[in-house]
C-alpha atoms as a PDB file:
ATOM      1  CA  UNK A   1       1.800  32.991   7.435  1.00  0.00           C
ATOM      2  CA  UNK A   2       0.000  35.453   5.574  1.00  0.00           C
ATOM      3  CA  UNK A   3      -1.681  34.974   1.970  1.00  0.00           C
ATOM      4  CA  UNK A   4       1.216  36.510   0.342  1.00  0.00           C
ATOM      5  CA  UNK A   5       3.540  33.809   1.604  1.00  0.00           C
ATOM      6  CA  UNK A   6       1.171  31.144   0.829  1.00  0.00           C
ATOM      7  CA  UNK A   7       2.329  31.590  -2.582  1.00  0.00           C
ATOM      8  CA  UNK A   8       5.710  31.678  -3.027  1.00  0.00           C
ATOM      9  CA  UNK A   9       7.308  29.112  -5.005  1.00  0.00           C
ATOM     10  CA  UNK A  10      10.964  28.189  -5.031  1.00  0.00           C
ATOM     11  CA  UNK A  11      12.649  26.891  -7.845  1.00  0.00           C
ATOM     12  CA  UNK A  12      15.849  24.260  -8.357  1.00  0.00           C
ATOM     13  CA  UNK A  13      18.949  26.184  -9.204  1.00  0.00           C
ATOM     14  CA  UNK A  14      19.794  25.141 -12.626  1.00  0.00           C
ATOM     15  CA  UNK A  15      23.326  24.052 -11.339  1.00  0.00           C
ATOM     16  CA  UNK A  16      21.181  21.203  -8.572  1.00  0.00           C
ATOM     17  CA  UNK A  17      19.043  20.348 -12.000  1.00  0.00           C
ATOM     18  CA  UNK A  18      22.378  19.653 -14.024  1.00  0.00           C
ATOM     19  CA  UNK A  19      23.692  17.462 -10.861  1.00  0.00           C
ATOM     20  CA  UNK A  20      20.598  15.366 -10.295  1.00  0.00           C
ATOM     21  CA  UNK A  21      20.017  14.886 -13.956  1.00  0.00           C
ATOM     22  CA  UNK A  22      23.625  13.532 -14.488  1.00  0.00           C
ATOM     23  CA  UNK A  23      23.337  10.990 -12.080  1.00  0.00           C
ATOM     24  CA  UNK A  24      20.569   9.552 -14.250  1.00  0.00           C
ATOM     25  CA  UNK A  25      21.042   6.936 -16.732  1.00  0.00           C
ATOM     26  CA  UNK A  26      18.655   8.440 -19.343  1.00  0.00           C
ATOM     27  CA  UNK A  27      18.514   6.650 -22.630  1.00  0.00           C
ATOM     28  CA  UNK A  28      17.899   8.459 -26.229  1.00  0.00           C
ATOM     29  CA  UNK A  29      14.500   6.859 -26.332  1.00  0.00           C
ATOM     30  CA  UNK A  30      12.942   7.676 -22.870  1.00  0.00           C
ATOM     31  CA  UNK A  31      10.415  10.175 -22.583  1.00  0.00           C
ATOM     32  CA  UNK A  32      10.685  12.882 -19.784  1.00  0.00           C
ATOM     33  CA  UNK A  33       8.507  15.120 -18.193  1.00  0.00           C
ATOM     34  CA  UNK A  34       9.109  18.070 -15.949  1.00  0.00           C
ATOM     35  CA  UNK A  35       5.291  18.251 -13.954  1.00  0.00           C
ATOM     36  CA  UNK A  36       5.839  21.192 -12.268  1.00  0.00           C
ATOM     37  CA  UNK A  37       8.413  23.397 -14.974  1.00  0.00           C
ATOM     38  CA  UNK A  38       8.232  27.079 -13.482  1.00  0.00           C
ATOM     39  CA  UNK A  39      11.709  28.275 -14.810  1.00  0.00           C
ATOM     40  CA  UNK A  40      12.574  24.873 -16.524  1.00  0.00           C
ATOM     41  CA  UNK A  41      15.240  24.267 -14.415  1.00  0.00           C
ATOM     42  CA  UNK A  42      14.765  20.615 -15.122  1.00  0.00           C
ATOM     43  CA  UNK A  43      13.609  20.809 -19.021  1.00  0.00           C
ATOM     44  CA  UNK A  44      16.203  22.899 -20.529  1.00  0.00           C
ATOM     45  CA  UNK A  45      18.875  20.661 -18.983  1.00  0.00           C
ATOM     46  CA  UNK A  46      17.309  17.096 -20.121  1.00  0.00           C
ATOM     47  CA  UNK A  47      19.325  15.423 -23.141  1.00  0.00           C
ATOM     48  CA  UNK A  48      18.114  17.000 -26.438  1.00  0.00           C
ATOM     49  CA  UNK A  49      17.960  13.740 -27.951  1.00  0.00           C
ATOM     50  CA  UNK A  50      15.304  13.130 -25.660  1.00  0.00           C
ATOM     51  CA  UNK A  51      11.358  13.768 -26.360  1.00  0.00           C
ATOM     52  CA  UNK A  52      10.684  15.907 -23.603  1.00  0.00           C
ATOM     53  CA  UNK A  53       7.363  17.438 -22.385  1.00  0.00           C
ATOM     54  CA  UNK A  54       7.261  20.588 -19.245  1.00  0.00           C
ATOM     55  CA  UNK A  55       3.803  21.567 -17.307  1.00  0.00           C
ATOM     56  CA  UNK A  56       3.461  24.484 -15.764  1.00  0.00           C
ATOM     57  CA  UNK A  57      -0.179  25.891 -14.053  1.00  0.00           C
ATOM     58  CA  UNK A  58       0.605  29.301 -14.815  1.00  0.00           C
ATOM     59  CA  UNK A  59       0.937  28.940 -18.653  1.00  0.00           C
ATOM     60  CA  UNK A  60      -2.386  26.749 -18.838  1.00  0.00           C
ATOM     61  CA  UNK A  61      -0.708  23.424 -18.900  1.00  0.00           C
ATOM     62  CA  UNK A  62      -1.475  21.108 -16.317  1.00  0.00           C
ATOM     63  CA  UNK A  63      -0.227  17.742 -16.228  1.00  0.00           C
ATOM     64  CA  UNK A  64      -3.733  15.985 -15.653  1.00  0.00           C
END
């Protein structure tokens, strides 16, 4: 593996995001947060009635 391939991320298709997150019983109150957001797969398909948070390294916001 060279260093090139080291980094390579791979994202959730937006359409596996939508699936997963419909199979969850979120409530209007909960809080979500997508740790690791890269194309906000995740985060643009949570509930809007939901406070949501996203972290993502490359933009400066890590979850710690």
């Amino acid at each position: 593996m060279n260093k090139e391939q080291l980094f390579i991320f791979h994202q959730s298709p937006p359409e596996l995001c939508k699936d997963i997150i419909s199979n969850i019983d979120i409530k209007p109150y909960d809080i979500l947060l997508e740790p690791f957001a890269g194309l906000n797969g995740f985060y643009n398909n949570f509930p809007e009635e939901v406070k949501k948070y996203r972290c993502e390294i490359e933009d400066g916001l890590d979850f710690r």
